[in-house]
C-alpha atoms as a PDB file:
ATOM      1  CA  UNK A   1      20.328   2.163  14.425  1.00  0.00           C
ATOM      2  CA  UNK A   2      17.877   3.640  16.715  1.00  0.00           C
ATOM      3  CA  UNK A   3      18.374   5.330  20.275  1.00  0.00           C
ATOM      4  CA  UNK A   4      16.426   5.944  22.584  1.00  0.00           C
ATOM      5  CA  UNK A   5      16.619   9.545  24.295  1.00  0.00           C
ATOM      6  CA  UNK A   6      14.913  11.015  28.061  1.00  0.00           C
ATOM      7  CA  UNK A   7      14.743  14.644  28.045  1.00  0.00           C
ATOM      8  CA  UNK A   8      13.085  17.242  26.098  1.00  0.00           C
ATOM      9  CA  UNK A   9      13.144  16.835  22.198  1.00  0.00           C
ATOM     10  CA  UNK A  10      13.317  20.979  21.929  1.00  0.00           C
ATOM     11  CA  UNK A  11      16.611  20.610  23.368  1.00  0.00           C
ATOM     12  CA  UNK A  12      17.607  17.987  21.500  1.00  0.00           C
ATOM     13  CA  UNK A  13      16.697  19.230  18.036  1.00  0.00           C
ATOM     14  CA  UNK A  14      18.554  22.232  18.723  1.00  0.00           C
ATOM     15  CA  UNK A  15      21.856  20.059  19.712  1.00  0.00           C
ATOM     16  CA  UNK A  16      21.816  18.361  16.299  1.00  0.00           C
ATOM     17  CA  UNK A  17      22.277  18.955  12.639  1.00  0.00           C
ATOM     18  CA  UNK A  18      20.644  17.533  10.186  1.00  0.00           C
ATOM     19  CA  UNK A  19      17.332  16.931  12.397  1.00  0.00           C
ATOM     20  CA  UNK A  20      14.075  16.748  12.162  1.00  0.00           C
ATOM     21  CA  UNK A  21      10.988  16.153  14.976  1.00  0.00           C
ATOM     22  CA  UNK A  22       7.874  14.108  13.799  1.00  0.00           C
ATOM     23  CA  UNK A  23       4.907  14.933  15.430  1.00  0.00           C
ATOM     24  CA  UNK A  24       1.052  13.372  15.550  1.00  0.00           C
ATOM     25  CA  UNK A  25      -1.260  15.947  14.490  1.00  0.00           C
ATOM     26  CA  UNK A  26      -4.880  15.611  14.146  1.00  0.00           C
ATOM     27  CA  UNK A  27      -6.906  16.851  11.394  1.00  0.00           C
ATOM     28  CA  UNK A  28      -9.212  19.579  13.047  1.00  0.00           C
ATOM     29  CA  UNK A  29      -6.964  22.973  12.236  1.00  0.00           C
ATOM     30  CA  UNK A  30      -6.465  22.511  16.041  1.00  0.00           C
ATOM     31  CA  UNK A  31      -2.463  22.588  17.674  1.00  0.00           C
ATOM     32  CA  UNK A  32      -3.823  23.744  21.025  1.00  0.00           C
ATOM     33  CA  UNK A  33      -1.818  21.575  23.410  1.00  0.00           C
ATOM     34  CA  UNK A  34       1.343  19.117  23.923  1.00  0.00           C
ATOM     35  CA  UNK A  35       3.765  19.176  21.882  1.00  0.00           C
ATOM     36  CA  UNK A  36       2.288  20.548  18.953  1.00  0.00           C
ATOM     37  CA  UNK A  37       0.775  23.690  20.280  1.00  0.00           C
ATOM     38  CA  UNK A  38       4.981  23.515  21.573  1.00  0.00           C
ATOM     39  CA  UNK A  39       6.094  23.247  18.275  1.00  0.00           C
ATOM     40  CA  UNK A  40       3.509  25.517  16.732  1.00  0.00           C
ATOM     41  CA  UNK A  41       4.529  28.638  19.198  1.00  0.00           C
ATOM     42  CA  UNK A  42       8.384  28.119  18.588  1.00  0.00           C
ATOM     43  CA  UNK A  43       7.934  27.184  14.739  1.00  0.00           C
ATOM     44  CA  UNK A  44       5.221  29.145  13.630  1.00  0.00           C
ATOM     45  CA  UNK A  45       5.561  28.077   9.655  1.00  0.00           C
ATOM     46  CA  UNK A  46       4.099  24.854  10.452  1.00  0.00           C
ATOM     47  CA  UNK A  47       0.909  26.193  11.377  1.00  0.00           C
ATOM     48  CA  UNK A  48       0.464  27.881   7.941  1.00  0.00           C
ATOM     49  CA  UNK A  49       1.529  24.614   6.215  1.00  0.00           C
ATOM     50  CA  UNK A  50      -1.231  22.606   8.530  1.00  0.00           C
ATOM     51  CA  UNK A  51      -4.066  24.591   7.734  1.00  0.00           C
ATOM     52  CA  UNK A  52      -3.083  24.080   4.169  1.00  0.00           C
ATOM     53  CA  UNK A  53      -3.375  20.708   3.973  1.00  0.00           C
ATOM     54  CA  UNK A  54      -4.119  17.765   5.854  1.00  0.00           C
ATOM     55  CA  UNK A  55      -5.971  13.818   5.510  1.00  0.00           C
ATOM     56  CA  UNK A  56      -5.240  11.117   8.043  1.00  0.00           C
ATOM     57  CA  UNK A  57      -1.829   8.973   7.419  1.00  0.00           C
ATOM     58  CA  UNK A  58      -0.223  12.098   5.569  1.00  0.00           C
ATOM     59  CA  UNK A  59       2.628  13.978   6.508  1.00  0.00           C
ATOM     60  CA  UNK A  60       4.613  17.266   5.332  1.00  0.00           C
ATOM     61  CA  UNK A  61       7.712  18.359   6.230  1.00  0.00           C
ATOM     62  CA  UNK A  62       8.418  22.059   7.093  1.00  0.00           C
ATOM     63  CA  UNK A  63      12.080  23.502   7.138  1.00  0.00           C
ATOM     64  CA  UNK A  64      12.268  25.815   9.747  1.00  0.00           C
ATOM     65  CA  UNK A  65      15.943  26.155   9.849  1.00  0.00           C
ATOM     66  CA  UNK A  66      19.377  25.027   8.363  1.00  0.00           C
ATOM     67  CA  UNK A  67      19.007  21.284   8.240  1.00  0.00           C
ATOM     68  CA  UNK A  68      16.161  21.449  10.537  1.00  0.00           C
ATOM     69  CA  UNK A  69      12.454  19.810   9.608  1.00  0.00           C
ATOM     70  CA  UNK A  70       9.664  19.588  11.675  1.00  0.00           C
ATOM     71  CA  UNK A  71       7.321  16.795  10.048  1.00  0.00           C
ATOM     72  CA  UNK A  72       3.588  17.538  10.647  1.00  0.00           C
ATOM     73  CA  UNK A  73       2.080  13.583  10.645  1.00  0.00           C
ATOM     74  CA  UNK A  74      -1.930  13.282  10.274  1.00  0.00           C
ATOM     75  CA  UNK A  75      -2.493  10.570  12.515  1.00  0.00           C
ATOM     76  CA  UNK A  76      -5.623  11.190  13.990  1.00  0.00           C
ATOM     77  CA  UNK A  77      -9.116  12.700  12.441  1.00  0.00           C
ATOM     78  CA  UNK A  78     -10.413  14.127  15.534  1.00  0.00           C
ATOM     79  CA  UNK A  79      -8.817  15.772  18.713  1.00  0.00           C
ATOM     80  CA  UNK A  80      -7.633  13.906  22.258  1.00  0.00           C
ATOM     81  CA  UNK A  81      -8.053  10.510  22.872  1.00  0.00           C
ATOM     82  CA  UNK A  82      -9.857   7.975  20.077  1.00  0.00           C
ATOM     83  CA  UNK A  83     -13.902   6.830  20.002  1.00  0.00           C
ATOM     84  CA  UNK A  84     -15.094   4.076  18.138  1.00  0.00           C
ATOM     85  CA  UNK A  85     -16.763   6.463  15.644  1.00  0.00           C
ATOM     86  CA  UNK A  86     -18.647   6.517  12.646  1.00  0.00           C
ATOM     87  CA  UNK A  87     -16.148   8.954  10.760  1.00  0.00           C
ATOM     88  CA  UNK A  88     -13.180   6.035  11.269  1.00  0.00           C
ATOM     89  CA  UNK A  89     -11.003   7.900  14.309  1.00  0.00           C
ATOM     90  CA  UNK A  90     -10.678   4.511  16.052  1.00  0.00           C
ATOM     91  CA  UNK A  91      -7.054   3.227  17.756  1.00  0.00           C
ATOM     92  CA  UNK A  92      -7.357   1.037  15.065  1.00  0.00           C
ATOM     93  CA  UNK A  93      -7.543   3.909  12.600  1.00  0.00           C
ATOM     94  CA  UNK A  94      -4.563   5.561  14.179  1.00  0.00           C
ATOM     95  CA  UNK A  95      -3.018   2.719  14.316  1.00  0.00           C
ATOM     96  CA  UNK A  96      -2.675   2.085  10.396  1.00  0.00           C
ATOM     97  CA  UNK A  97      -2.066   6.492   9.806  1.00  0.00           C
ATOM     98  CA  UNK A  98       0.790   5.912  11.864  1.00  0.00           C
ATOM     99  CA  UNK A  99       2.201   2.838  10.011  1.00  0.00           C
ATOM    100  CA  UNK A 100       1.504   4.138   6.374  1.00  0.00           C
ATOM    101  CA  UNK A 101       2.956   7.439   6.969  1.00  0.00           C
ATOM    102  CA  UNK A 102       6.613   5.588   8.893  1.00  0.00           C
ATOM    103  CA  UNK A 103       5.931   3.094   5.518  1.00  0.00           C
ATOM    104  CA  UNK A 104       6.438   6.378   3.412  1.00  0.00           C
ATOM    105  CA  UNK A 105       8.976   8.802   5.024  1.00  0.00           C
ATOM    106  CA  UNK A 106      12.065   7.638   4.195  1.00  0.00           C
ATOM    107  CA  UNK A 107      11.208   7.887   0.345  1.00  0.00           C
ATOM    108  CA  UNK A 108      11.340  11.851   1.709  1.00  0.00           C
ATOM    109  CA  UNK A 109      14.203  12.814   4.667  1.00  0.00           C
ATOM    110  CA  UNK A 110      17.904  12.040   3.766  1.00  0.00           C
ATOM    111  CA  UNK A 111      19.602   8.986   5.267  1.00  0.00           C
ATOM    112  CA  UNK A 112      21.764  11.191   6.874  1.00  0.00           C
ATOM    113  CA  UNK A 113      18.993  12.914   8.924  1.00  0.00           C
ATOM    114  CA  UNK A 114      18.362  12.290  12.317  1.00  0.00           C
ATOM    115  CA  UNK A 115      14.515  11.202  13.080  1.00  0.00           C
ATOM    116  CA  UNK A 116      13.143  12.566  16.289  1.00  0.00           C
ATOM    117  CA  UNK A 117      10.454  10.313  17.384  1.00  0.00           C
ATOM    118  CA  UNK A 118       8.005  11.567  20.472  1.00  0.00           C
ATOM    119  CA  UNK A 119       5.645   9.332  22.144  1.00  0.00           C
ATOM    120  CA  UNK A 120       3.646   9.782  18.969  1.00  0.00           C
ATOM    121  CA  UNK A 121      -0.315   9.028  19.737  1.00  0.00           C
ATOM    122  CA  UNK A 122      -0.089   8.233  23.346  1.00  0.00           C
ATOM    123  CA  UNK A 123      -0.046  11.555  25.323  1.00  0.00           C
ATOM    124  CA  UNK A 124      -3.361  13.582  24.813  1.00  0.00           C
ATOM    125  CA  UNK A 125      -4.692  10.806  21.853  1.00  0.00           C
ATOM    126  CA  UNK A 126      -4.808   8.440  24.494  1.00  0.00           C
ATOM    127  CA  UNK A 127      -2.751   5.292  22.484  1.00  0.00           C
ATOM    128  CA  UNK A 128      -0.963   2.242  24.174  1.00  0.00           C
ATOM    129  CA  UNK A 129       2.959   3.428  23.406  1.00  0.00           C
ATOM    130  CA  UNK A 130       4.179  -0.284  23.151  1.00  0.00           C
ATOM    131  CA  UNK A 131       1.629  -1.228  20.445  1.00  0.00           C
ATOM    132  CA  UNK A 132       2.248   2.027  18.342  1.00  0.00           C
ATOM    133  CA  UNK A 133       6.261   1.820  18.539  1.00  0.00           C
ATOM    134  CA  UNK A 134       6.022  -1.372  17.519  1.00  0.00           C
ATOM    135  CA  UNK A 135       3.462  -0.054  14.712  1.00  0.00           C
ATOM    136  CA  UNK A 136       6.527   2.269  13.528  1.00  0.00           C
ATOM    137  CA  UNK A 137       8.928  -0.368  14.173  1.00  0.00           C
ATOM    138  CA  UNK A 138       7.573  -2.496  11.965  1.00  0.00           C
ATOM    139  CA  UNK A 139       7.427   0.104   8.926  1.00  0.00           C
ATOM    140  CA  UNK A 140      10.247   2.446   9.455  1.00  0.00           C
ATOM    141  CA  UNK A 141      12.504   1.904   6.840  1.00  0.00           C
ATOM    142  CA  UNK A 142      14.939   5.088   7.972  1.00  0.00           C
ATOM    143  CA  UNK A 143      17.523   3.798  10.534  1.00  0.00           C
ATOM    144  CA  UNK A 144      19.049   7.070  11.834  1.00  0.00           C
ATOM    145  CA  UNK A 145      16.153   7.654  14.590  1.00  0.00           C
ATOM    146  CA  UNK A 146      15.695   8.187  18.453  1.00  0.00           C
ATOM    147  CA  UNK A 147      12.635   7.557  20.635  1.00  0.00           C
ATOM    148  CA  UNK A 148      12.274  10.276  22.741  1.00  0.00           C
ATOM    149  CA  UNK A 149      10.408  10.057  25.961  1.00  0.00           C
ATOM    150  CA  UNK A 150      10.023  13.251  28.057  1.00  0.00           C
ATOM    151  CA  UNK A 151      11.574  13.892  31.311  1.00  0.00           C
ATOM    152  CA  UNK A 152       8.941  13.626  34.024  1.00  0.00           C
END
């Protein structure tokens, strides 16, 4: 079942085995703040596997150590906080990336691994947290996962 967590998800991945941090990353070739630009610095493999490949409501999943994945998750087209645009990067938009790619990872990460979830979408993109946790509520299918919520 999930958990909920309050501290910093760095420390907590490195606490655990069998781990692995999911992260909202737009689809601009662009990891220049928050916790990706975090995770890019420490981890810098997933860098070279984003600018490989990347379309909204896709994910990879990088090992960057034993038993330890960081999951790159297109959820946005464009960078910081959504616009009803002509190219589709609405909170609507987001909003459906998000669910699709929760729909899909469990076909991919063991049962046994635990699912880091940040406050995916809401920081810098600008998303209301309740409506997109209950967006990967309501299509995560893994149930060995904790919502993580930085330490202020």
């Amino acid at each position: 079942m999930g958990k909920e967590y309050i501290g910093n998800i760095l420390d907590l991945f490195e606490k655990l085995d069998n781990v692995a941090i999911i992260h909202g990353c737009n689809c601009q070739n662009i990891m220049g703040k928050g916790l990706a630009k975090t995770l890019k610095d420490k981890y810098p493999l997933i860098w070279s596997k984003y600018r490989t490949y990347h379309n909204i409501g896709s994910f990879e999943i990088v090992g960057v150590g034993l038993n330890k994945y960081i999951i790159n998750a297109y959820t946005q087209i464009n960078l910081g906080k959504s616009k009803e645009r002509k190219d589709g990067d609405s909170s609507y938009m987001r909003c459906v990336a998000i669910g699709n790619i929760f729909k899909e990872l469990h076909n991919y990460i063991s049962p046994d691994t635990t699912l880091l979830i940040p406050r995916i979408g809401s920081g810098l993109a600008g998303g209301n947290w309740e409506e997109i946790k209950q967006v990967i509520l309501d299509n995560l299918k893994h149930e060995n996962y904790i919502f993580v919520t930085l330490k202020e």
